[in-house]
C-alpha atoms as a PDB file:
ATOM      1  CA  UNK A   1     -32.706 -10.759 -80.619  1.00  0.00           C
ATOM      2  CA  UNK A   2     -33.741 -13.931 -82.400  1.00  0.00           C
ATOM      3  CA  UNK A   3     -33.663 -16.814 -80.007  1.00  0.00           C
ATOM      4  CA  UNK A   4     -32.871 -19.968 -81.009  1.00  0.00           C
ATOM      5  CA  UNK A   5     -30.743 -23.043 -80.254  1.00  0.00           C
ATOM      6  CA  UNK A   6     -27.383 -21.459 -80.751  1.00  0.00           C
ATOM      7  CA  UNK A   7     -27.210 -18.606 -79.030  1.00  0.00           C
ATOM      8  CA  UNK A   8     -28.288 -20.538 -75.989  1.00  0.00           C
ATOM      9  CA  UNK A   9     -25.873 -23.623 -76.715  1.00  0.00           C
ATOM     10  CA  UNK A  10     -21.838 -22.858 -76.797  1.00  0.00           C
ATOM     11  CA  UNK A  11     -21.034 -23.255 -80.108  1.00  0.00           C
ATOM     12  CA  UNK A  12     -19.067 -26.774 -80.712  1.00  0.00           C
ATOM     13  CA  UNK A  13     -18.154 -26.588 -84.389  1.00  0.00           C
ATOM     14  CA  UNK A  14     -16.913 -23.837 -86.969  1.00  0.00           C
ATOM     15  CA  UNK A  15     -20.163 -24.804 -88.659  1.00  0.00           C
ATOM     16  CA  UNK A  16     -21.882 -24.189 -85.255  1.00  0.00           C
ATOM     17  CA  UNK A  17     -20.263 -20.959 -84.232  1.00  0.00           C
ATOM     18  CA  UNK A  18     -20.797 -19.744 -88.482  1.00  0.00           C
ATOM     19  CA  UNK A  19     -24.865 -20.344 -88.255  1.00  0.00           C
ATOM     20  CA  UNK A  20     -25.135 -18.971 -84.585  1.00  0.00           C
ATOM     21  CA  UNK A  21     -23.104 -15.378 -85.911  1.00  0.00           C
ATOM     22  CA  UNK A  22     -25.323 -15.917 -89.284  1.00  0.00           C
ATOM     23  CA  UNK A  23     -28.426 -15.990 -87.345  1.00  0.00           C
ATOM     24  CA  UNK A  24     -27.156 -13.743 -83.906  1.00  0.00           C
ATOM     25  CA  UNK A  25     -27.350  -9.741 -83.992  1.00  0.00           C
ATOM     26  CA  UNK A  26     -23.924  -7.964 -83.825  1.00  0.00           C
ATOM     27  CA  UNK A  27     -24.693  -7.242 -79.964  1.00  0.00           C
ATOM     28  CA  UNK A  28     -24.315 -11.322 -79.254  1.00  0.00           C
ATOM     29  CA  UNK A  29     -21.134 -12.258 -81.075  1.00  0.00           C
ATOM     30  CA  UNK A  30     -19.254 -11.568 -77.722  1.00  0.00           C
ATOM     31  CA  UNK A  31     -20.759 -14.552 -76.382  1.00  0.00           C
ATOM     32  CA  UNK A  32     -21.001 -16.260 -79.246  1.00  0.00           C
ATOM     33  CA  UNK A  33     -17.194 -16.168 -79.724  1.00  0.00           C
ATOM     34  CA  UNK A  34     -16.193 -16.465 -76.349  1.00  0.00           C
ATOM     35  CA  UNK A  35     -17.889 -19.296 -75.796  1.00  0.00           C
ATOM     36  CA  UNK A  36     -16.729 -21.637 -78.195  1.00  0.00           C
ATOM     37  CA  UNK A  37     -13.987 -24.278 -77.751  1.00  0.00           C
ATOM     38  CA  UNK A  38     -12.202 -24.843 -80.576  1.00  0.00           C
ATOM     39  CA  UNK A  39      -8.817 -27.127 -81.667  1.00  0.00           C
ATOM     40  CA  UNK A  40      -6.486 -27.235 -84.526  1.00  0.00           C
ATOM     41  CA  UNK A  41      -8.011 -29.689 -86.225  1.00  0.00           C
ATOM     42  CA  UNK A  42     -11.288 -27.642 -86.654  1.00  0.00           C
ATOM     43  CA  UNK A  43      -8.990 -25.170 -89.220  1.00  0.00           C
ATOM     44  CA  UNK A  44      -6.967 -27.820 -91.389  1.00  0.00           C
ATOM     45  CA  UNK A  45      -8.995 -26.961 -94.501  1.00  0.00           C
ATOM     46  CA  UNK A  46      -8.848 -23.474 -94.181  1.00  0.00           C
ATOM     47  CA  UNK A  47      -4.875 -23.128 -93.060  1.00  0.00           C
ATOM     48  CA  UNK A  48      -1.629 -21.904 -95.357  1.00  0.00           C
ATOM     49  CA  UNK A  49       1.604 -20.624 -94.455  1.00  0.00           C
ATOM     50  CA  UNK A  50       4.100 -18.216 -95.253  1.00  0.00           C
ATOM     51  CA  UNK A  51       7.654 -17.828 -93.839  1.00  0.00           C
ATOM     52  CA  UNK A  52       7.829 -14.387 -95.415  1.00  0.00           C
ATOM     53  CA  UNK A  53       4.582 -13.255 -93.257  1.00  0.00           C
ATOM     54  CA  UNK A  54       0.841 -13.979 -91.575  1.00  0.00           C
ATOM     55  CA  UNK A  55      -1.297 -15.326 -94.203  1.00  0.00           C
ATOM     56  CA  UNK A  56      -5.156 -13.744 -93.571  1.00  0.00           C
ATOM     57  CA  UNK A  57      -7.427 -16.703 -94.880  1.00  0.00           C
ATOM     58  CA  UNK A  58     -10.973 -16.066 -95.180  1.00  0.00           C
ATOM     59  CA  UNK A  59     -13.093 -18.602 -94.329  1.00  0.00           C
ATOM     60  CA  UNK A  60     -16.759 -16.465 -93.900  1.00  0.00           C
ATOM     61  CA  UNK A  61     -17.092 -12.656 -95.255  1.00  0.00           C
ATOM     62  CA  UNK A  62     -20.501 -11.287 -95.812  1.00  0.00           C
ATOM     63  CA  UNK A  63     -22.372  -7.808 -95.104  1.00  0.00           C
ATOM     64  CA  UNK A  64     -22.922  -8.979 -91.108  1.00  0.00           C
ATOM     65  CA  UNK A  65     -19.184  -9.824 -90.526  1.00  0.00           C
ATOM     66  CA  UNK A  66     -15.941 -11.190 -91.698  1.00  0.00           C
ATOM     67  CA  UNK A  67     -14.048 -14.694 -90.260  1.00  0.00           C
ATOM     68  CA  UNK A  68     -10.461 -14.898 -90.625  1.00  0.00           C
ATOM     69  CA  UNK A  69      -7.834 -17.548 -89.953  1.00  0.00           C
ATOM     70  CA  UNK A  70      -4.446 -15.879 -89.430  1.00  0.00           C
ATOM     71  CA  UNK A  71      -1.461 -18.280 -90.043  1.00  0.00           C
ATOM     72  CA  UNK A  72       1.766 -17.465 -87.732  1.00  0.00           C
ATOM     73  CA  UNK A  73       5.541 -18.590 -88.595  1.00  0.00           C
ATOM     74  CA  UNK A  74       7.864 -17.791 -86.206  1.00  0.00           C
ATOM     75  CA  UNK A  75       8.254 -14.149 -85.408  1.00  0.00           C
ATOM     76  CA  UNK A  76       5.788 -12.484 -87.492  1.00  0.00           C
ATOM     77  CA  UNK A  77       3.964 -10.085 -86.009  1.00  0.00           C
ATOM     78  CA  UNK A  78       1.125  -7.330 -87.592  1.00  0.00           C
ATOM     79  CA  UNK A  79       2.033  -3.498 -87.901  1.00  0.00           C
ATOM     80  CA  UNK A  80       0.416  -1.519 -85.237  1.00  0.00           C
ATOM     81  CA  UNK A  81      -2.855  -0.748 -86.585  1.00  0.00           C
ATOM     82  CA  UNK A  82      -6.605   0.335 -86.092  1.00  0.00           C
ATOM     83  CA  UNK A  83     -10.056  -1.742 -87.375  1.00  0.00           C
ATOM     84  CA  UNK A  84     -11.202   0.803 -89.255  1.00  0.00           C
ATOM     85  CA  UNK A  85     -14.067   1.681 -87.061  1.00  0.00           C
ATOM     86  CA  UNK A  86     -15.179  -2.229 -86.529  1.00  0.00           C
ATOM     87  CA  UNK A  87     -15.313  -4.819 -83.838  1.00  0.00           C
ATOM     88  CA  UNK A  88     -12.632  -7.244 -83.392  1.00  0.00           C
ATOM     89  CA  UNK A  89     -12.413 -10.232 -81.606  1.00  0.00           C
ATOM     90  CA  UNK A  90      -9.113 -12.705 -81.749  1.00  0.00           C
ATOM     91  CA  UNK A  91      -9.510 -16.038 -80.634  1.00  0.00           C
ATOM     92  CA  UNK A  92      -6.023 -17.969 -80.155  1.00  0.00           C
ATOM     93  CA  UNK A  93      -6.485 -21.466 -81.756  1.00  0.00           C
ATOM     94  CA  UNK A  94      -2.742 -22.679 -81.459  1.00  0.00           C
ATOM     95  CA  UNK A  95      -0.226 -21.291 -80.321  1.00  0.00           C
ATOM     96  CA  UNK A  96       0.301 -18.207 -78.061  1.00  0.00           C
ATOM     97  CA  UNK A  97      -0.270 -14.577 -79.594  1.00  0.00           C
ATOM     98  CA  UNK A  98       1.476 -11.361 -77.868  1.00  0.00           C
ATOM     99  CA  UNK A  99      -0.924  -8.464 -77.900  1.00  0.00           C
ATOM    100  CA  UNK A 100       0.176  -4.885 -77.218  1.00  0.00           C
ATOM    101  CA  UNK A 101      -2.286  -1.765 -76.834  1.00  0.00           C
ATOM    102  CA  UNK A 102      -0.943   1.362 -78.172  1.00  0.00           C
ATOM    103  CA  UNK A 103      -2.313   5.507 -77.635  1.00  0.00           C
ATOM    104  CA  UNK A 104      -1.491   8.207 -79.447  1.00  0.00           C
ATOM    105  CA  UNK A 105      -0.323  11.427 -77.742  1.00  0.00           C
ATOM    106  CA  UNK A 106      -1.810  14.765 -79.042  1.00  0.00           C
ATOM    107  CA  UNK A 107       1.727  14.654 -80.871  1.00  0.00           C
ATOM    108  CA  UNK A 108       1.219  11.788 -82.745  1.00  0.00           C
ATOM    109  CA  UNK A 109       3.222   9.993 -80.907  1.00  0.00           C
ATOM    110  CA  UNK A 110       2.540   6.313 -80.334  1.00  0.00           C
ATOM    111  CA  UNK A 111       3.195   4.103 -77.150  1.00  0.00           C
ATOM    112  CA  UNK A 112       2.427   1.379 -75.453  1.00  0.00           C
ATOM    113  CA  UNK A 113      -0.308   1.065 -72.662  1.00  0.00           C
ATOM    114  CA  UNK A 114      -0.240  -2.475 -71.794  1.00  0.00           C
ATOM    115  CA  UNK A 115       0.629  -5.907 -73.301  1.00  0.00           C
ATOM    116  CA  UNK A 116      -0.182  -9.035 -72.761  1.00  0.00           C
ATOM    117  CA  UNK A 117      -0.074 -13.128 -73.897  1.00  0.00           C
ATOM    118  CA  UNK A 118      -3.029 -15.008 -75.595  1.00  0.00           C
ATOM    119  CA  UNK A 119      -3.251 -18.852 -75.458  1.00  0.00           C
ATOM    120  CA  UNK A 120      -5.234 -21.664 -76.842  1.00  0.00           C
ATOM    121  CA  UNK A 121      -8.938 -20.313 -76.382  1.00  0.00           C
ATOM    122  CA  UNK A 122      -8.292 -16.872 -75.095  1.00  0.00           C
ATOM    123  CA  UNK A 123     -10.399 -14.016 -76.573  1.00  0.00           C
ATOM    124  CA  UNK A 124      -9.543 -10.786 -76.950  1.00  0.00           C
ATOM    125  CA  UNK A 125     -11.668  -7.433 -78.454  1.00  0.00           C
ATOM    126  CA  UNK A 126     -10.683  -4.715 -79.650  1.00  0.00           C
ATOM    127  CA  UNK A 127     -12.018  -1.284 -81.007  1.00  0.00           C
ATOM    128  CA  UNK A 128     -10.819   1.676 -82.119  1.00  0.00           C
ATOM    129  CA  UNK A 129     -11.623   3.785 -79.398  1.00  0.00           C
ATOM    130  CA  UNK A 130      -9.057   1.675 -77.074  1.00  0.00           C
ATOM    131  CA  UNK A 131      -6.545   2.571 -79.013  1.00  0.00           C
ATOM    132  CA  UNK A 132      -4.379   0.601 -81.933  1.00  0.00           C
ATOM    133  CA  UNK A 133      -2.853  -2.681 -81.256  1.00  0.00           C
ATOM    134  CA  UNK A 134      -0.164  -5.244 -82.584  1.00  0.00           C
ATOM    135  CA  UNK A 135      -0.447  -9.063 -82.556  1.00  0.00           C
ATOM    136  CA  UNK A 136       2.659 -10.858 -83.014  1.00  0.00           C
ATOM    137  CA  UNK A 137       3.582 -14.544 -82.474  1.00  0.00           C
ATOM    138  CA  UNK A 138       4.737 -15.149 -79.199  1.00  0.00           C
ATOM    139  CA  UNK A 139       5.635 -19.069 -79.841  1.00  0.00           C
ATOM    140  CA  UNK A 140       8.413 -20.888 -80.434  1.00  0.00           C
ATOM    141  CA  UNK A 141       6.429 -22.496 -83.529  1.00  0.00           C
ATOM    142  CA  UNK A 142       3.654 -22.078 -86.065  1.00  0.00           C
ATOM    143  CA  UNK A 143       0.688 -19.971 -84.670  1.00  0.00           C
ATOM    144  CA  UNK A 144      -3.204 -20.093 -85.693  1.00  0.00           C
ATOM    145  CA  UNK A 145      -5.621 -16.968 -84.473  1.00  0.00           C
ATOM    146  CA  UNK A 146      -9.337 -16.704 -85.603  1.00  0.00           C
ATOM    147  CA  UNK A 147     -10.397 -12.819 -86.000  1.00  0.00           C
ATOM    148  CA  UNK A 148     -14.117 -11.764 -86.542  1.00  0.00           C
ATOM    149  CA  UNK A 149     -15.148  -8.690 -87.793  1.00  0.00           C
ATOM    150  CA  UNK A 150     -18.207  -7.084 -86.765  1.00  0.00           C
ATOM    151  CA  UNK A 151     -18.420  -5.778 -90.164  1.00  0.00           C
ATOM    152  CA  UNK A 152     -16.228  -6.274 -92.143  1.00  0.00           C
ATOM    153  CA  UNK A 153     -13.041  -4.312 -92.706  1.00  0.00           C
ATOM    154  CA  UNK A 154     -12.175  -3.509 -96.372  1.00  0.00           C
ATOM    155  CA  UNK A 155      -9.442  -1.210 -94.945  1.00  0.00           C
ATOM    156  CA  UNK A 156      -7.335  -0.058 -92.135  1.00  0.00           C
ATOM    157  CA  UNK A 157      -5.044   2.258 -90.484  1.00  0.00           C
ATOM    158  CA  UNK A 158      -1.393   1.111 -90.489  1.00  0.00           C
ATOM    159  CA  UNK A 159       1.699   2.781 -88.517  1.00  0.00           C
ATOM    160  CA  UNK A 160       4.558   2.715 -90.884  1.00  0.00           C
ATOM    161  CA  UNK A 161       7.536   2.664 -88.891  1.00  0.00           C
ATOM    162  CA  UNK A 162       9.983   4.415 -91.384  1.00  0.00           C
ATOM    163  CA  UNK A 163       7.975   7.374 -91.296  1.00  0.00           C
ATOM    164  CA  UNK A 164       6.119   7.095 -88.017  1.00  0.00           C
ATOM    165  CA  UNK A 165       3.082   8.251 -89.999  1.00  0.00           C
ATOM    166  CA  UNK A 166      -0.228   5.988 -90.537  1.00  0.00           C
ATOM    167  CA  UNK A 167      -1.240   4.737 -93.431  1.00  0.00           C
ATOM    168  CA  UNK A 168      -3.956   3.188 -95.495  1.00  0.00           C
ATOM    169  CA  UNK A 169      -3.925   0.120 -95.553  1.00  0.00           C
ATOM    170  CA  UNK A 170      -6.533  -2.150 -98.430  1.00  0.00           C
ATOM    171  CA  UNK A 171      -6.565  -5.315 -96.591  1.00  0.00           C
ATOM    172  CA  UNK A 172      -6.906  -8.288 -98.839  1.00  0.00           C
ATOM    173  CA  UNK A 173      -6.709 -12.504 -97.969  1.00  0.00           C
ATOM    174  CA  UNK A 174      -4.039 -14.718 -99.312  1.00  0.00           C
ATOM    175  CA  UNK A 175      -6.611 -17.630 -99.368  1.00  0.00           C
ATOM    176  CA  UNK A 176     -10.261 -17.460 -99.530  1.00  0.00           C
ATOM    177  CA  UNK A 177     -13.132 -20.436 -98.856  1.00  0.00           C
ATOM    178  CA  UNK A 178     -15.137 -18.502-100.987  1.00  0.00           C
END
């Protein structure tokens, strides 16, 4: 692992916790990520909002992994979904984020394992051998989550309700830094 000053130092920045992932291995990004301390403020430039749903704004996406800024309004929420075979982590930045874990039965059925609240600062991970999940805004306001991608995710698995059938899913950012 290469050893310098930020994987030994929390991250205290977005331009901190971008050069430690840019210059970590894959295997440190759970530290990486979970130790930074981040506020609003940090994610002005890189915010944008839609009342009709989450915006996904990309603020880092290269062949090691992907950052995303997810925007929340009021009761959005994700479709139940997989990470197409990549890492996951979701840092709350404002907010509060409701998280539910989903299995499928040998049916094809899907329920629910466990749920649970995010807040300011919380990490979560997920991969798709847990299971699929759903995020969904569990404030009474707007809602900011950072997502990394240990690689990046060009695609995913999405339950469509209507049909309760999964289906492909080309994931693409309504704002990019890039």
């Amino acid at each position: 692992m290469n050893s310098n000053k930020h994987t030994s130092e929390p991250p205290q920045s977005l331009n901190d916790l971008i050069t430690s992932l840019l210059e970590g291995e894959q295997a440190a990004y759970n530290q990486i990520i979970r130790s930074a301390i981040f506020s609003a403020n940090d994610f002005s430039a890189y915010a944008s909002w839609s009342e009709a749903c989450y915006t996904r704004n990309c603020i880092v996406h290269n062949e090691k992994f992907e950052l995303i800024l997810i925007c929340w309004c009021e009761g959005h929420q994700t479709p139940i979904h997989d990470h197409g075979g990549e890492e996951c982590w979701v840092t709350v930045i404002d907010g509060a984020l409701k998280e539910t874990i989903y299995k499928q039965t040998e049916e094809g059925h899907l329920h629910p394992v466990r749920s649970f609240i995010s807040k300011p600062n919380n990490v979560t991970y997920m991969k798709d051998f847990m299971g699929f999940h759903r995020l969904q805004n569990a404030a009474h306001k707007k809602s900011m989550s950072l997502h990394l991608y240990a690689k990046p995710i060009a695609h995913c698995r999405a339950f469509h309700e209507a049909s309760k059938t999964f289906v492909k899913r080309e994931l693409e950012y309504d704002t990019s830094a890039e």
